[in-house]
N, C-alpha and C. Protein backbone atom coordinates (compact mmCIF):
# COMPACT_ATOMS: atom_id res chain seq x y z
N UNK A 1 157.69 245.55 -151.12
CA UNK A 1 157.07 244.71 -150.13
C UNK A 1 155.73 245.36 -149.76
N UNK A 2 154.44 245.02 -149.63
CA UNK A 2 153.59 245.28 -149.15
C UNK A 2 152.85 244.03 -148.04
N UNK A 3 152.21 245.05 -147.27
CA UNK A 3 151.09 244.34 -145.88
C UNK A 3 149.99 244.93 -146.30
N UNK A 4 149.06 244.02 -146.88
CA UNK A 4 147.44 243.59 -147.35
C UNK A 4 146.87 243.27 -145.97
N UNK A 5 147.28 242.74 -145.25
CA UNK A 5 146.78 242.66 -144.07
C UNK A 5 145.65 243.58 -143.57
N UNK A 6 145.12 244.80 -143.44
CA UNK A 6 144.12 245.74 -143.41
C UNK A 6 142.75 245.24 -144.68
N UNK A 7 143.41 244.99 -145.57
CA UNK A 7 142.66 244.69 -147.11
C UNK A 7 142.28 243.04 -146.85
N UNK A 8 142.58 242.05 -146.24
CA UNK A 8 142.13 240.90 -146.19
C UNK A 8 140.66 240.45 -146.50
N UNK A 9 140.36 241.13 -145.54
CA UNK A 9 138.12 240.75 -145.74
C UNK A 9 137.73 241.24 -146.76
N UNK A 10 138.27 242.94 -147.71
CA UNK A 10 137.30 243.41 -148.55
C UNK A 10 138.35 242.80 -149.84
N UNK A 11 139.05 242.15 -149.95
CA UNK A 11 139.57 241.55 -151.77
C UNK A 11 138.45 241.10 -152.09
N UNK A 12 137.95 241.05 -153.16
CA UNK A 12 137.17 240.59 -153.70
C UNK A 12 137.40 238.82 -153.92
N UNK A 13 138.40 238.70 -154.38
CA UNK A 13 138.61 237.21 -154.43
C UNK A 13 138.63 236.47 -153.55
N UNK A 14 139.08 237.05 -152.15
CA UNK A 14 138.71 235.96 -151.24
C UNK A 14 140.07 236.03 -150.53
N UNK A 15 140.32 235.74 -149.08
CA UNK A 15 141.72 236.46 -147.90
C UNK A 15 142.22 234.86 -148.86
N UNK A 16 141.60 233.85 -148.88
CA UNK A 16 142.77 232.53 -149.17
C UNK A 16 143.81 232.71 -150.87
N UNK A 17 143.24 234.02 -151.79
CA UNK A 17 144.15 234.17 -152.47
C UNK A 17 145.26 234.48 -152.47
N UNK A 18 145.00 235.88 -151.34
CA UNK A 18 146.03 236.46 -150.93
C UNK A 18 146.83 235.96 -150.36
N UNK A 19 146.38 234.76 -148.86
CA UNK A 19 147.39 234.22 -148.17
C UNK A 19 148.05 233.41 -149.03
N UNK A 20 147.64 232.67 -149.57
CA UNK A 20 148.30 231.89 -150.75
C UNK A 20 149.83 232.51 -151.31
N UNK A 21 149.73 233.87 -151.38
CA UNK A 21 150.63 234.20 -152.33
C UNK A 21 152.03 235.19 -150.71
N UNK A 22 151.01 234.59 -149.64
CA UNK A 22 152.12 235.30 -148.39
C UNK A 22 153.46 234.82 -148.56
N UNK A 23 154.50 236.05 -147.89
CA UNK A 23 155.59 235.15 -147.91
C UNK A 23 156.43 234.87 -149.47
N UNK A 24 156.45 235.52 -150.18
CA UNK A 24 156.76 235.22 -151.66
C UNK A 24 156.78 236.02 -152.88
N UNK A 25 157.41 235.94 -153.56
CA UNK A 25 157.21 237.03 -154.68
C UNK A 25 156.08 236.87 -155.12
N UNK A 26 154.80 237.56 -155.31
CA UNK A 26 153.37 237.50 -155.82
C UNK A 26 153.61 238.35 -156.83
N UNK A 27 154.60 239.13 -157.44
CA UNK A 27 154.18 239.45 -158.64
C UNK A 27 153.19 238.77 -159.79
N UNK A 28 154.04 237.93 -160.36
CA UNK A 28 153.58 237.47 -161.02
C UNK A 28 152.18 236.98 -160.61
N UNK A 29 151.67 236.40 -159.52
CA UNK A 29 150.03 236.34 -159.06
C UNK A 29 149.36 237.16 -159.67
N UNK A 30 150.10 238.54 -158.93
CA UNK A 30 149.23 239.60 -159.18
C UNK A 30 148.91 240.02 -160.38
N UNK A 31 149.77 239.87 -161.08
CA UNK A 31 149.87 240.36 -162.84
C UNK A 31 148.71 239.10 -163.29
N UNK A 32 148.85 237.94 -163.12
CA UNK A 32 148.24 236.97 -164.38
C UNK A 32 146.40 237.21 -163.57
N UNK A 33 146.30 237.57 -162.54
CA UNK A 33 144.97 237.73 -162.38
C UNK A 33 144.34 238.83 -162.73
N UNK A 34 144.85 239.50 -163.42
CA UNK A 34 144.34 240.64 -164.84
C UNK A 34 143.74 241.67 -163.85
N UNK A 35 144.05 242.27 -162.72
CA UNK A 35 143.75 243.09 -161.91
C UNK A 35 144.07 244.72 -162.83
N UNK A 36 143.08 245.24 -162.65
CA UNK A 36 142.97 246.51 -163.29
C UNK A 36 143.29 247.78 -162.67
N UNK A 37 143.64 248.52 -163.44
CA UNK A 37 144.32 249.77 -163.46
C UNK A 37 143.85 250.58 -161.43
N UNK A 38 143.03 250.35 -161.54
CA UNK A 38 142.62 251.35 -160.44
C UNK A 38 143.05 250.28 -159.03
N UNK A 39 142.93 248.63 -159.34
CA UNK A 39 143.78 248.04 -158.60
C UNK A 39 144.95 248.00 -158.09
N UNK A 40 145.72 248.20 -159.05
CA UNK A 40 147.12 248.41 -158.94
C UNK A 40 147.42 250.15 -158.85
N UNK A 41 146.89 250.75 -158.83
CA UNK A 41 146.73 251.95 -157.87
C UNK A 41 146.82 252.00 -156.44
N UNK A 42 145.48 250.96 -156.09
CA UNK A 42 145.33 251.00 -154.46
C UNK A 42 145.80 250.20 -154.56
N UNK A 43 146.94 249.49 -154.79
CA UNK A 43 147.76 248.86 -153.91
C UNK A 43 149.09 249.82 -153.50
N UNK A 44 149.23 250.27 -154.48
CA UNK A 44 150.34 251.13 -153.49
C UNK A 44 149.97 251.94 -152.20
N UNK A 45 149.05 251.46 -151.69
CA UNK A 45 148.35 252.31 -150.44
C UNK A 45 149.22 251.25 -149.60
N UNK A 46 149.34 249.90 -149.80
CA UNK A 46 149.94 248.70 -148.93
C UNK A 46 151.32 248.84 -148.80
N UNK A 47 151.73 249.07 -149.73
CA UNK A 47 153.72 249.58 -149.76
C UNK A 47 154.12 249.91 -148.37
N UNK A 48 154.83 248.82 -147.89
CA UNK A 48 155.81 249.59 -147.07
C UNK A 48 157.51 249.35 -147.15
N UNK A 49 157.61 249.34 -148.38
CA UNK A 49 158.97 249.27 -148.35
C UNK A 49 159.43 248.25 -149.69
N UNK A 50 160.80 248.52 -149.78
CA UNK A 50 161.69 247.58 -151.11
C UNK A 50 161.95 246.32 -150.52
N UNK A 51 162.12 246.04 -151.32
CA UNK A 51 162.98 244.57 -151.15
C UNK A 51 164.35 244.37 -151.03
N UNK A 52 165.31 244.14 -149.98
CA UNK A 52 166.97 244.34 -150.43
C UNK A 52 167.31 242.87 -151.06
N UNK A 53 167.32 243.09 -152.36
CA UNK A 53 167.78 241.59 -153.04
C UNK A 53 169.57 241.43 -153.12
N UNK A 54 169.97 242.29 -152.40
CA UNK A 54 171.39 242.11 -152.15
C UNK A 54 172.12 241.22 -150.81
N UNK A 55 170.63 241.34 -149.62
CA UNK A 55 171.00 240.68 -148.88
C UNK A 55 171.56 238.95 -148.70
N UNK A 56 172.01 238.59 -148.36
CA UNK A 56 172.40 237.01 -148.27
C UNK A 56 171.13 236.32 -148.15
N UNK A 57 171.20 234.90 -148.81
CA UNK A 57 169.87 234.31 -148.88
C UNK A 57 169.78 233.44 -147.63
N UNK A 58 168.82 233.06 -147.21
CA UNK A 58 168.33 232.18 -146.10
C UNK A 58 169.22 230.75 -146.38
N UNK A 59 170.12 230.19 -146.33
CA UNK A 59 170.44 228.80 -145.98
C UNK A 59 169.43 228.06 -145.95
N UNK A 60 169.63 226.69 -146.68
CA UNK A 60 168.52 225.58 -146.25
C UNK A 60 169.39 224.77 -145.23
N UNK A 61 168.61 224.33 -144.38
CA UNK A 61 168.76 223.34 -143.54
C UNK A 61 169.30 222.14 -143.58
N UNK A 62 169.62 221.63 -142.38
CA UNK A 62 170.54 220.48 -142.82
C UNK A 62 169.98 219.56 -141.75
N UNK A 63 169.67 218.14 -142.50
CA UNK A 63 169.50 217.01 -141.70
C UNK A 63 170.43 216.49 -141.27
N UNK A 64 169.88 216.41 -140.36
CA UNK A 64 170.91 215.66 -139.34
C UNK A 64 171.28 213.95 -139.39
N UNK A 65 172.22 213.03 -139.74
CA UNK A 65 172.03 212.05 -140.00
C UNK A 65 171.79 211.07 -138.60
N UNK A 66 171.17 210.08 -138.85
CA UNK A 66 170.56 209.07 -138.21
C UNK A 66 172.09 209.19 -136.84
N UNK A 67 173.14 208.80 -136.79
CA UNK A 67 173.88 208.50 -136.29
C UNK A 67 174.13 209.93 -135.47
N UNK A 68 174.29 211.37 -136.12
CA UNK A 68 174.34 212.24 -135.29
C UNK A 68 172.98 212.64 -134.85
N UNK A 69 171.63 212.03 -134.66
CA UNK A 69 170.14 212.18 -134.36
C UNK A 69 170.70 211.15 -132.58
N UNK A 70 171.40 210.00 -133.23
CA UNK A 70 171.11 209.04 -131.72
C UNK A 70 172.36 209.33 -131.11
N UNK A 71 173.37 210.14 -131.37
CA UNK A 71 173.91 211.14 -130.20
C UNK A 71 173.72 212.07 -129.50
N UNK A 72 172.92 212.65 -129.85
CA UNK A 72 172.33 213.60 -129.52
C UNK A 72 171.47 212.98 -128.28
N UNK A 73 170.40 212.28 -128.99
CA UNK A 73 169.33 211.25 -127.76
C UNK A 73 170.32 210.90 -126.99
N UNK A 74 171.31 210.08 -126.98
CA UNK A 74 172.05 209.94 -126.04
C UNK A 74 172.92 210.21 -125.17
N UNK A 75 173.23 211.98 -125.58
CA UNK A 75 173.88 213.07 -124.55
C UNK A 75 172.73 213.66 -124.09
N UNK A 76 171.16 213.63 -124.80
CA UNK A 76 170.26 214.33 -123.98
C UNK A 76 169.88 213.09 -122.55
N UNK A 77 170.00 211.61 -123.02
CA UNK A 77 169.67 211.00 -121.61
C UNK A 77 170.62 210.92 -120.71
N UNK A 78 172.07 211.09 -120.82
CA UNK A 78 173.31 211.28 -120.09
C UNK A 78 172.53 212.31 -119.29
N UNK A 79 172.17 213.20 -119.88
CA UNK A 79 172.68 214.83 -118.78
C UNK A 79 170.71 214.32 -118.08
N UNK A 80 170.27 213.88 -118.51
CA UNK A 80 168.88 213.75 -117.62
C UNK A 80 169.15 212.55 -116.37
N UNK A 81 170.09 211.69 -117.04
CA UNK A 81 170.38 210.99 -115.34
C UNK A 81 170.99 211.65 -114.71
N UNK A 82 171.82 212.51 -115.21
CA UNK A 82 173.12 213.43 -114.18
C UNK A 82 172.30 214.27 -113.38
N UNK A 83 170.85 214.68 -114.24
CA UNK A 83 170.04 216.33 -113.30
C UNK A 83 168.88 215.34 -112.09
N UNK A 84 168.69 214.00 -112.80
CA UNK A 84 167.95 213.09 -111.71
C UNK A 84 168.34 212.63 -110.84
N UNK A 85 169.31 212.48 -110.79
CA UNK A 85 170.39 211.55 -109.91
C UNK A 85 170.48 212.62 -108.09
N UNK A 86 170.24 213.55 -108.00
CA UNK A 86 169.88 214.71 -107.44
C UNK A 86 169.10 214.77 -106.17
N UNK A 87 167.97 215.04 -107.11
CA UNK A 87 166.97 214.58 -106.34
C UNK A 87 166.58 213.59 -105.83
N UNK A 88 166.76 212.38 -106.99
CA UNK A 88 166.51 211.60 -106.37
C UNK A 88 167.20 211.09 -104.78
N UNK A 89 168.66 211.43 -104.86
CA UNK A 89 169.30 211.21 -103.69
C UNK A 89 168.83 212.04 -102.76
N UNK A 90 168.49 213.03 -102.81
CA UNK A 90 167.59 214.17 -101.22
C UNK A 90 166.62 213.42 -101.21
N UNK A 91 165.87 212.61 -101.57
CA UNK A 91 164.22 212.20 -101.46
C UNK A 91 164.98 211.08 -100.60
N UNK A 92 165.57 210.04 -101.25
CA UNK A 92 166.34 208.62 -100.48
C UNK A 92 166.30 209.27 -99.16
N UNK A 93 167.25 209.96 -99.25
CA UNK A 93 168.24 210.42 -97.83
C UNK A 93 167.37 211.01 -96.80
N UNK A 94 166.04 211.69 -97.27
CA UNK A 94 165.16 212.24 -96.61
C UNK A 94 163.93 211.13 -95.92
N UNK A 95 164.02 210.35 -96.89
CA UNK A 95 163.17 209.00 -96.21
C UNK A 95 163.43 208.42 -95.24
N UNK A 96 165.10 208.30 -95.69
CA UNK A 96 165.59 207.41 -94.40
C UNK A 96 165.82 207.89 -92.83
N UNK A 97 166.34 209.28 -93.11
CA UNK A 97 166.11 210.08 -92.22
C UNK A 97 165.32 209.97 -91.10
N UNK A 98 163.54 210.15 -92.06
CA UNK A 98 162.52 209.99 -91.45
C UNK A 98 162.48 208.96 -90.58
N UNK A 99 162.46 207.68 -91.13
CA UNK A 99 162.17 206.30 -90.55
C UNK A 99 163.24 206.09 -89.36
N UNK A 100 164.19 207.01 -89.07
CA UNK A 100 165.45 206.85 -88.53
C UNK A 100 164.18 207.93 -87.03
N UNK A 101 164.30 208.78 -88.05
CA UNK A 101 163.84 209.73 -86.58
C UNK A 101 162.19 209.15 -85.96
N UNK A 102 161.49 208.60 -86.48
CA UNK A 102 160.02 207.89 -86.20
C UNK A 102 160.86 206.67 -85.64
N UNK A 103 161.50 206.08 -85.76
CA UNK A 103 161.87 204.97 -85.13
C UNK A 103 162.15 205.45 -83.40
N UNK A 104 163.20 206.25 -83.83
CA UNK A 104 163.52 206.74 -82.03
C UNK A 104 162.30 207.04 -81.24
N UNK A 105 161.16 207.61 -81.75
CA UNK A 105 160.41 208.09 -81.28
C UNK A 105 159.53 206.61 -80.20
């Protein structure tokens, strides 16, 4: 694994090659752009470390289908009337209050 990150501005080719290849095995990048001996020297200045290819791979994601998407919307607007329902009743109750106590007055 290496961080080029320090090396960004002076590559010669340009930081969008490199980012290009972020995130990913760039071997092969690196090899087919015929980078020379003293290149692949200073790059081991970037090394910080192996790769554990033993670890478990990242899972892809899972869509959610249409039907469990509009349950969801519809336990998220359940619990938003339940947290509105709240306030709104102290504001009521506080109005009336008012008009109760301005009235006596």
């Amino acid at each position: 694994v290496y961080d080029v990150t320090p090396y960004l501005d002076e590559h010669p080719g340009g930081d969008d090659v490199v980012l290009a290849a972020t995130g990913k095995d760039a071997t092969d990048d690196f090899e087919d752009a015929g980078h020379s001996k003293s290149a692949k020297e200073h790059m081991q200045n970037f090394c910080i470390g192996e790769l554990d290819t033993s670890a478990p791979i990242i899972p892809e994601l899972e869509i959610a289908s249409k039907k469990e998407t509009a349950n969801y919307s519809r336990n998220l607007m359940d619990l938003t009337k339940q947290y509105w329902a709240v306030p709104v009743a102290i504001v009521g109750i506080s109005v009336v209050a008012g008009f109760i106590y301005l009235r006596k007055k």
